[in-house]
Protein backbone atom coordinates (compact mmCIF):
# COMPACT_ATOMS: atom_id res chain seq x y z
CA UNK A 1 4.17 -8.31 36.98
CA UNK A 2 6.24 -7.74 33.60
CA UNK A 3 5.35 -10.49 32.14
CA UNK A 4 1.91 -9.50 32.15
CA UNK A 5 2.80 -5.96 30.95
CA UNK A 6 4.22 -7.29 28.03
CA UNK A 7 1.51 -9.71 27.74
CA UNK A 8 -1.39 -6.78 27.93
CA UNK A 9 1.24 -4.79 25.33
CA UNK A 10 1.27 -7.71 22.86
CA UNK A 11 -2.39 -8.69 22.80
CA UNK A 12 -3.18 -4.91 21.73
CA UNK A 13 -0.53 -5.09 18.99
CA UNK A 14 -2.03 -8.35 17.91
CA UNK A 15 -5.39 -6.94 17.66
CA UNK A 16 -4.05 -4.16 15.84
CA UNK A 17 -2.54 -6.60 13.23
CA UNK A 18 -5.80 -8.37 13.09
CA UNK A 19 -7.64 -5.38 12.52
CA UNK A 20 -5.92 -4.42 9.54
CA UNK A 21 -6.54 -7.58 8.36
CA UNK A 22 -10.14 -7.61 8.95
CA UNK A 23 -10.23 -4.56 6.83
CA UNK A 24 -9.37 -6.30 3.71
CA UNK A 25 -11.98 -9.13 4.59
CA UNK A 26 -9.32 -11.93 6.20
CA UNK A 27 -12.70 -14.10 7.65
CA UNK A 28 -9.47 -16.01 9.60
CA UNK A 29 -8.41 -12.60 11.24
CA UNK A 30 -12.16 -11.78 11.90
CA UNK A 31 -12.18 -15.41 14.01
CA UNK A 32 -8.90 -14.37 15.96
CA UNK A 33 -9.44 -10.90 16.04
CA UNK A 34 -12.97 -11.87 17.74
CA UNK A 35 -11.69 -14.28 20.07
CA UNK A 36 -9.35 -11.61 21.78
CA UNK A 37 -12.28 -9.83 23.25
CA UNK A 38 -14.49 -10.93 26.02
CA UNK A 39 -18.45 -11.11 24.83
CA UNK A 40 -19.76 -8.27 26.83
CA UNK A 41 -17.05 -5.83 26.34
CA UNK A 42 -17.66 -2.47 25.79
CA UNK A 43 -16.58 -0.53 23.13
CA UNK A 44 -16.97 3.05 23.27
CA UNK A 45 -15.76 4.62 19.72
CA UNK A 46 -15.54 7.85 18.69
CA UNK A 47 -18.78 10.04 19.02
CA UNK A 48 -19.16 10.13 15.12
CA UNK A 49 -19.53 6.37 14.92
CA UNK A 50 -21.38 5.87 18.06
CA UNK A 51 -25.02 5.20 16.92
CA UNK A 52 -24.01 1.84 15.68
CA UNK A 53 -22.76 0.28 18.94
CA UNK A 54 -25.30 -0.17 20.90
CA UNK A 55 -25.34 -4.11 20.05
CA UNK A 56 -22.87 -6.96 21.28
CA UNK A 57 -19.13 -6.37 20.88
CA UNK A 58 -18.88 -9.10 18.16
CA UNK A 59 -21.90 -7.41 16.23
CA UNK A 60 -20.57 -4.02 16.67
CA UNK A 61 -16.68 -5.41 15.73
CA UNK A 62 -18.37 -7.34 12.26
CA UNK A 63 -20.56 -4.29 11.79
CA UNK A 64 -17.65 -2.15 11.48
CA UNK A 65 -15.74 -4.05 9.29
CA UNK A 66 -18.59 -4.12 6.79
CA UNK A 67 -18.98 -0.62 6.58
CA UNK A 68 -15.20 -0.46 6.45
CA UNK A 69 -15.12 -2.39 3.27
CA UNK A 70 -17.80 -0.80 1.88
CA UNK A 71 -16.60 3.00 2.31
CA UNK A 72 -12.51 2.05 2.33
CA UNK A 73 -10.04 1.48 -0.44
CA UNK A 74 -7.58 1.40 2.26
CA UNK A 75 -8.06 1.20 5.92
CA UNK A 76 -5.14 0.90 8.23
CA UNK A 77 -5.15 1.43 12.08
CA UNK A 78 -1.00 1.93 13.87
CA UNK A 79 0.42 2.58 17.01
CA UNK A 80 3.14 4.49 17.36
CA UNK A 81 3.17 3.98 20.58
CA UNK A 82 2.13 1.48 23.20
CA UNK A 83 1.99 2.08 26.70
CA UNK A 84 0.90 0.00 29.70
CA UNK A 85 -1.22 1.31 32.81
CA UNK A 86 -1.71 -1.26 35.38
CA UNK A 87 -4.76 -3.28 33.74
CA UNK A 88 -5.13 -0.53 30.55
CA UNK A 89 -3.06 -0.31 27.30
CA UNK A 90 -3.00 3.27 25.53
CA UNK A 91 -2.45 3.02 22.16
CA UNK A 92 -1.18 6.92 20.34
CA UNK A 93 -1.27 6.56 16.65
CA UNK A 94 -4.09 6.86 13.81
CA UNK A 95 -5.52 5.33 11.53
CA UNK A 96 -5.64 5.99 8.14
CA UNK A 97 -8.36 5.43 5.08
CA UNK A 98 -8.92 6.22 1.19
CA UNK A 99 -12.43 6.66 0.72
CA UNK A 100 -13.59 4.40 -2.01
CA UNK A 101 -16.31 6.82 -3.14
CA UNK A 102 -13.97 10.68 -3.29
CA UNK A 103 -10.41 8.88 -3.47
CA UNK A 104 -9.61 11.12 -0.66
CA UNK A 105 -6.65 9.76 1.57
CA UNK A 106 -6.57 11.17 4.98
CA UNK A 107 -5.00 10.31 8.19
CA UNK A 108 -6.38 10.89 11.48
CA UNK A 109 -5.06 10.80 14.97
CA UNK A 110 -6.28 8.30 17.51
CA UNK A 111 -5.59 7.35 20.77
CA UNK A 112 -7.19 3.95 22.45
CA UNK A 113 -7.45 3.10 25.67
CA UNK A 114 -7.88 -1.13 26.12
CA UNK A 115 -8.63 -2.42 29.37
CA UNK A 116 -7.86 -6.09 29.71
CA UNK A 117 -9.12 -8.71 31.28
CA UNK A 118 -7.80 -12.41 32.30
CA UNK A 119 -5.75 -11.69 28.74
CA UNK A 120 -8.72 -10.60 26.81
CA UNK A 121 -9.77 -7.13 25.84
CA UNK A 122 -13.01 -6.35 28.04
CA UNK A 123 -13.41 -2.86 27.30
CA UNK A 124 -11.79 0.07 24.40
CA UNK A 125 -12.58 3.31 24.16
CA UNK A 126 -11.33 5.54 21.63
CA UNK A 127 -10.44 9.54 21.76
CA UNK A 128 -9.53 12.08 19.08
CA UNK A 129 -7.03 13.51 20.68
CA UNK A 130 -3.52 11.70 22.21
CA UNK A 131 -4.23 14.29 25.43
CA UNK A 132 -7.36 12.84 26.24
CA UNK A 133 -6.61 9.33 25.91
CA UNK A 134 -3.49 9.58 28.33
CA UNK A 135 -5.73 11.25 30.57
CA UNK A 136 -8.16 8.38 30.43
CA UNK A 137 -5.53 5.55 30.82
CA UNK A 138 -3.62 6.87 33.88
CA UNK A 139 -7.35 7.47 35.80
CA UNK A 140 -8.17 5.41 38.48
């Protein structure tokens, strides 16, 4: 059972890695990054960004990143922590952008909540608040 902890705990820091690279348009990151979740996972994001995910995870994922590179100087998603919860992962950290348009630089808290899946990530859904997400990873 602790080896898959770890396991679960690794693939989400992976895809975190990934995803930072994916921001700054790494097409071999977008391949790996893609690979790591299973085709019909769900990805529930934050209610801001929700109108654009009602499409496959991999068209929602590369739909994301495009608008990321459009609007971002910088975009940069961390976890300060990592925690696992039998099949879930909650991820407490933020990510933060410069918008390319204002300059503005702003961080902004975010906590995940992975649920994996024979190793691969078949559902994510993201909270604005650390509360909430811990909430949402110890349910069940």
């Amino acid at each position: 059972m602790e080896t898959v902890a770890h396991s679960n705990v690794d693939l989400i820091d992976r895809l975190l890695s990934l995803s930072n690279r994916c921001a700054i348009g790494d097409s071999a990151a977008m391949t790996e990054l893609l690979a790591t979740y299973h085709e019909d996972a769900e990805i529930t994001p934050l209610r801001e960004a929700a109108d654009m995910y009602d499409v496959p995870a991999e068209e929602a994922i590369r739909a994301y990143f495009e608008r990321i590179s459009r609007q971002c100087f910088v975009w940069f998603i961390y976890a300060d922590q990592l925690q696992e919860h039998g099949d879930r992962v909650l991820a407490l950290g933020g990510i933060r952008t410069v918008d390319r348009e204002t300059r503005e630089d702003h961080t902004t808290e975010l906590g995940l909540v992975y649920t994996v899946r024979d190793g691969k990530v078949a559902a994510v859904e993201a909270y604005s608040s650390y509360a909430d997400a811990t909430v949402a990873a110890r349910a069940r």
